[in-house]
Protein backbone atom coordinates (compact mmCIF):
# COMPACT_ATOMS: atom_id res chain seq x y z
CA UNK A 1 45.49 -14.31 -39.52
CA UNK A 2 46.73 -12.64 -36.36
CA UNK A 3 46.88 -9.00 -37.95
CA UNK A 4 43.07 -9.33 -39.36
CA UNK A 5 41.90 -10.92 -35.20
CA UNK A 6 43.44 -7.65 -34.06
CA UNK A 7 42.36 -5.52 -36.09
CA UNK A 8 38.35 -6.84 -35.73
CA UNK A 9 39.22 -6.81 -32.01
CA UNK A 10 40.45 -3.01 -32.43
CA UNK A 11 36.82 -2.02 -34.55
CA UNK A 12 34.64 -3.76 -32.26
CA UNK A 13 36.31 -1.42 -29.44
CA UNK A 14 35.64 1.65 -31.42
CA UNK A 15 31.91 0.63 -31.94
CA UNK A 16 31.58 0.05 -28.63
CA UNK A 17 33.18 3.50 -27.74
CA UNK A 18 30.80 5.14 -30.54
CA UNK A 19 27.71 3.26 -29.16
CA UNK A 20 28.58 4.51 -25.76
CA UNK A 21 28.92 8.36 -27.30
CA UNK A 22 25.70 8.08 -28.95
CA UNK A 23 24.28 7.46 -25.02
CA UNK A 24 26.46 10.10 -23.30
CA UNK A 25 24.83 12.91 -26.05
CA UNK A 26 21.57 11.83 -25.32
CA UNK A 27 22.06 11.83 -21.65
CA UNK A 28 23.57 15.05 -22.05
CA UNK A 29 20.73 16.20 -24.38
CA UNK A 30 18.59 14.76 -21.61
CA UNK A 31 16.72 12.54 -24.16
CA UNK A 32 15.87 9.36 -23.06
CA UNK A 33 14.32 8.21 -26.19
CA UNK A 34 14.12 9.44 -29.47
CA UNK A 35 11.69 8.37 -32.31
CA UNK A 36 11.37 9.26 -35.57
CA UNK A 37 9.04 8.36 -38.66
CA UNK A 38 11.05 6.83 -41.17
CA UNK A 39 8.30 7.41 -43.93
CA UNK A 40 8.89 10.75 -43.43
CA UNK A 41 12.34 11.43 -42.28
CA UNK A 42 14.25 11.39 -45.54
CA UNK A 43 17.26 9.91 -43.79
CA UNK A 44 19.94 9.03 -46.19
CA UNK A 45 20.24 5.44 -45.49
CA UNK A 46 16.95 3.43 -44.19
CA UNK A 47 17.45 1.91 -40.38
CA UNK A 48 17.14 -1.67 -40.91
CA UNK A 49 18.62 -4.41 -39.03
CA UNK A 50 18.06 -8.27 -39.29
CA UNK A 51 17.06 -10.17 -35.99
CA UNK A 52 17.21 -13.49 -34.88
CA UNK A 53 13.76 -15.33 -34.74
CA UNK A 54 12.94 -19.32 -34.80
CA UNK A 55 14.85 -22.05 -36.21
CA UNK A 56 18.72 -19.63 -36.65
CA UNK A 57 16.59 -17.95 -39.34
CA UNK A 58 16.49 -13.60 -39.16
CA UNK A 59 13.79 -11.43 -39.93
CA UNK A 60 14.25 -7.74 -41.33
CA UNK A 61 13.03 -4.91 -39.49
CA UNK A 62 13.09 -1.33 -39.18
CA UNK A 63 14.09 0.74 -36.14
CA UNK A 64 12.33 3.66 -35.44
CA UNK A 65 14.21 4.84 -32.35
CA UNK A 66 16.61 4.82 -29.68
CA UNK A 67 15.64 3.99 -25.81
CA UNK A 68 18.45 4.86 -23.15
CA UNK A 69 17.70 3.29 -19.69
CA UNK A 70 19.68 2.07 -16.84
CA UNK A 71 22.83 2.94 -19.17
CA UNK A 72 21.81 0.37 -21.90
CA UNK A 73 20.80 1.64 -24.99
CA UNK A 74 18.08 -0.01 -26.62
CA UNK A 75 16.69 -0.22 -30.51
CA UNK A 76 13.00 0.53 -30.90
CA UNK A 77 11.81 -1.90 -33.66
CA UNK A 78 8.82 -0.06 -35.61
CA UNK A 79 5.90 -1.79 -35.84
CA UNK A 80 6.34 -4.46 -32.89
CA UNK A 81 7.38 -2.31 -29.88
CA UNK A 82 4.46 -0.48 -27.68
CA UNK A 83 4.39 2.82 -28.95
CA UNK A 84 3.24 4.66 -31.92
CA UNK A 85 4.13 8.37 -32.83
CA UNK A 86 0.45 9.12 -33.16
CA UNK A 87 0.26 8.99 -29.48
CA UNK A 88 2.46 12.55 -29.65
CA UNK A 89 0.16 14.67 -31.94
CA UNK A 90 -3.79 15.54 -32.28
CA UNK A 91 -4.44 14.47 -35.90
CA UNK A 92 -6.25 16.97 -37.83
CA UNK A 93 -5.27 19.52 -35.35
CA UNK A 94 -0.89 19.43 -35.22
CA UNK A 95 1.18 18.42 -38.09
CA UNK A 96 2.29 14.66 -37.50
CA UNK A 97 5.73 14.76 -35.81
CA UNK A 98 8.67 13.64 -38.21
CA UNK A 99 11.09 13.39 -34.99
CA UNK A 100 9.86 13.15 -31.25
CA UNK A 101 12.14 13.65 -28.26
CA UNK A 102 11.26 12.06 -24.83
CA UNK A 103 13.00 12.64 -20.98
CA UNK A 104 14.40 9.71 -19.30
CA UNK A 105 10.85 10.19 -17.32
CA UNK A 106 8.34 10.29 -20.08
CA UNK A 107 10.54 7.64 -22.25
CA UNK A 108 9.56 5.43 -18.61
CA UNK A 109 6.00 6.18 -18.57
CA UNK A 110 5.27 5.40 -22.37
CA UNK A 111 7.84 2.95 -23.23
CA UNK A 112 8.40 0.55 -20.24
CA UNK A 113 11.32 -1.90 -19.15
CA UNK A 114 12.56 -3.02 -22.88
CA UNK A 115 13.79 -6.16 -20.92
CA UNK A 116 12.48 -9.73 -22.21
CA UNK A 117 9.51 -7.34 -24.05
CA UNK A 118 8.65 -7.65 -27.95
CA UNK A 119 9.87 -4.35 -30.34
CA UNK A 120 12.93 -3.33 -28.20
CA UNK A 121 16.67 -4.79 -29.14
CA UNK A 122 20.36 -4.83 -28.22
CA UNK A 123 21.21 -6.76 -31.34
CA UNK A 124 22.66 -5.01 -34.23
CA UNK A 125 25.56 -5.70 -36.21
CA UNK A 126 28.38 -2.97 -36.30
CA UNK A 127 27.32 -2.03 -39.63
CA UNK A 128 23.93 -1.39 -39.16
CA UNK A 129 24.46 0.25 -35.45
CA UNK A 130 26.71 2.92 -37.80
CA UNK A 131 23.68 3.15 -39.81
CA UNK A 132 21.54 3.63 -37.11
CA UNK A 133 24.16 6.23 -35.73
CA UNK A 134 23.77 8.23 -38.69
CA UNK A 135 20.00 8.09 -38.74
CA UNK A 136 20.10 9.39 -35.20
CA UNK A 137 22.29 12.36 -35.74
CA UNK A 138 19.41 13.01 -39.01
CA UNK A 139 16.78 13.05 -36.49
CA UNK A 140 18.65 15.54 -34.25
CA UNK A 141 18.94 18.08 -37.21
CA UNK A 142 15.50 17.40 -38.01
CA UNK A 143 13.94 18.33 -34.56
């Protein structure tokens, strides 16, 4: 019992570390969100994480980005949070954007304080922030 409590102990520090690498490249990057369309993106494994709603019961949904502010990195749930990628091309003029990169400023200006606000999470479980990990280095080669 003792070996299996350390050893959960010791991956829940290295997802922590990883979670805090995926920040440091995109503050390094100087992204401080990135989106992507997941219809589109052909990642190999699809970005899905189950939340918590009413009653202890979860609900499935997709994440369609990352959001890095004030050091805390931040899920973008598609569908429910503020922002659309439609908002970053001229339809019937640009090809829709499979991946879209935003500063620390613009990610501000379009995607607000994710704090106490519908479409924006912390929550994940280590498996599906690994997924999402993945999907994020996907959308990097895509860009």
């Amino acid at each position: 019992m003792e070996n299996s409590n350390s050893n959960s102990k010791a991956a829940e520090a290295l997802f922590s570390q990883a979670v805090t690498r995926i920040g440091n490249d995109m503050q390094a990057r100087g992204i401080g969100a990135i989106l992507w369309n997941n219809s589109t993106a052909g990642f190999h494994y699809i970005p899905e994480i189950s939340v918590p709603v009413k009653d202890g019961k979860t609900e499935t949904v997709r994440i369609m980005g990352l959001y890095l502010t004030d050091d805390a990195l931040w899920l973008v749930e598609e569908g429910k949070a503020p922002v659309e990628l439609t908002e970053f091309y001229t339809d019937g003029v640009e090809v829709p954007p499979v991946v879209v990169t935003l500063s620390e400023d613009s990610a501000k200006r379009y995607l607000g304080d994710p704090k106490d606000r519908d479409g924006y999470t912390a929550y994940a479980t280590n498996e599906e922030w690994l997924t999402i990990a993945d999907c994020y280095f996907e959308a990097l080669a895509e860009e």
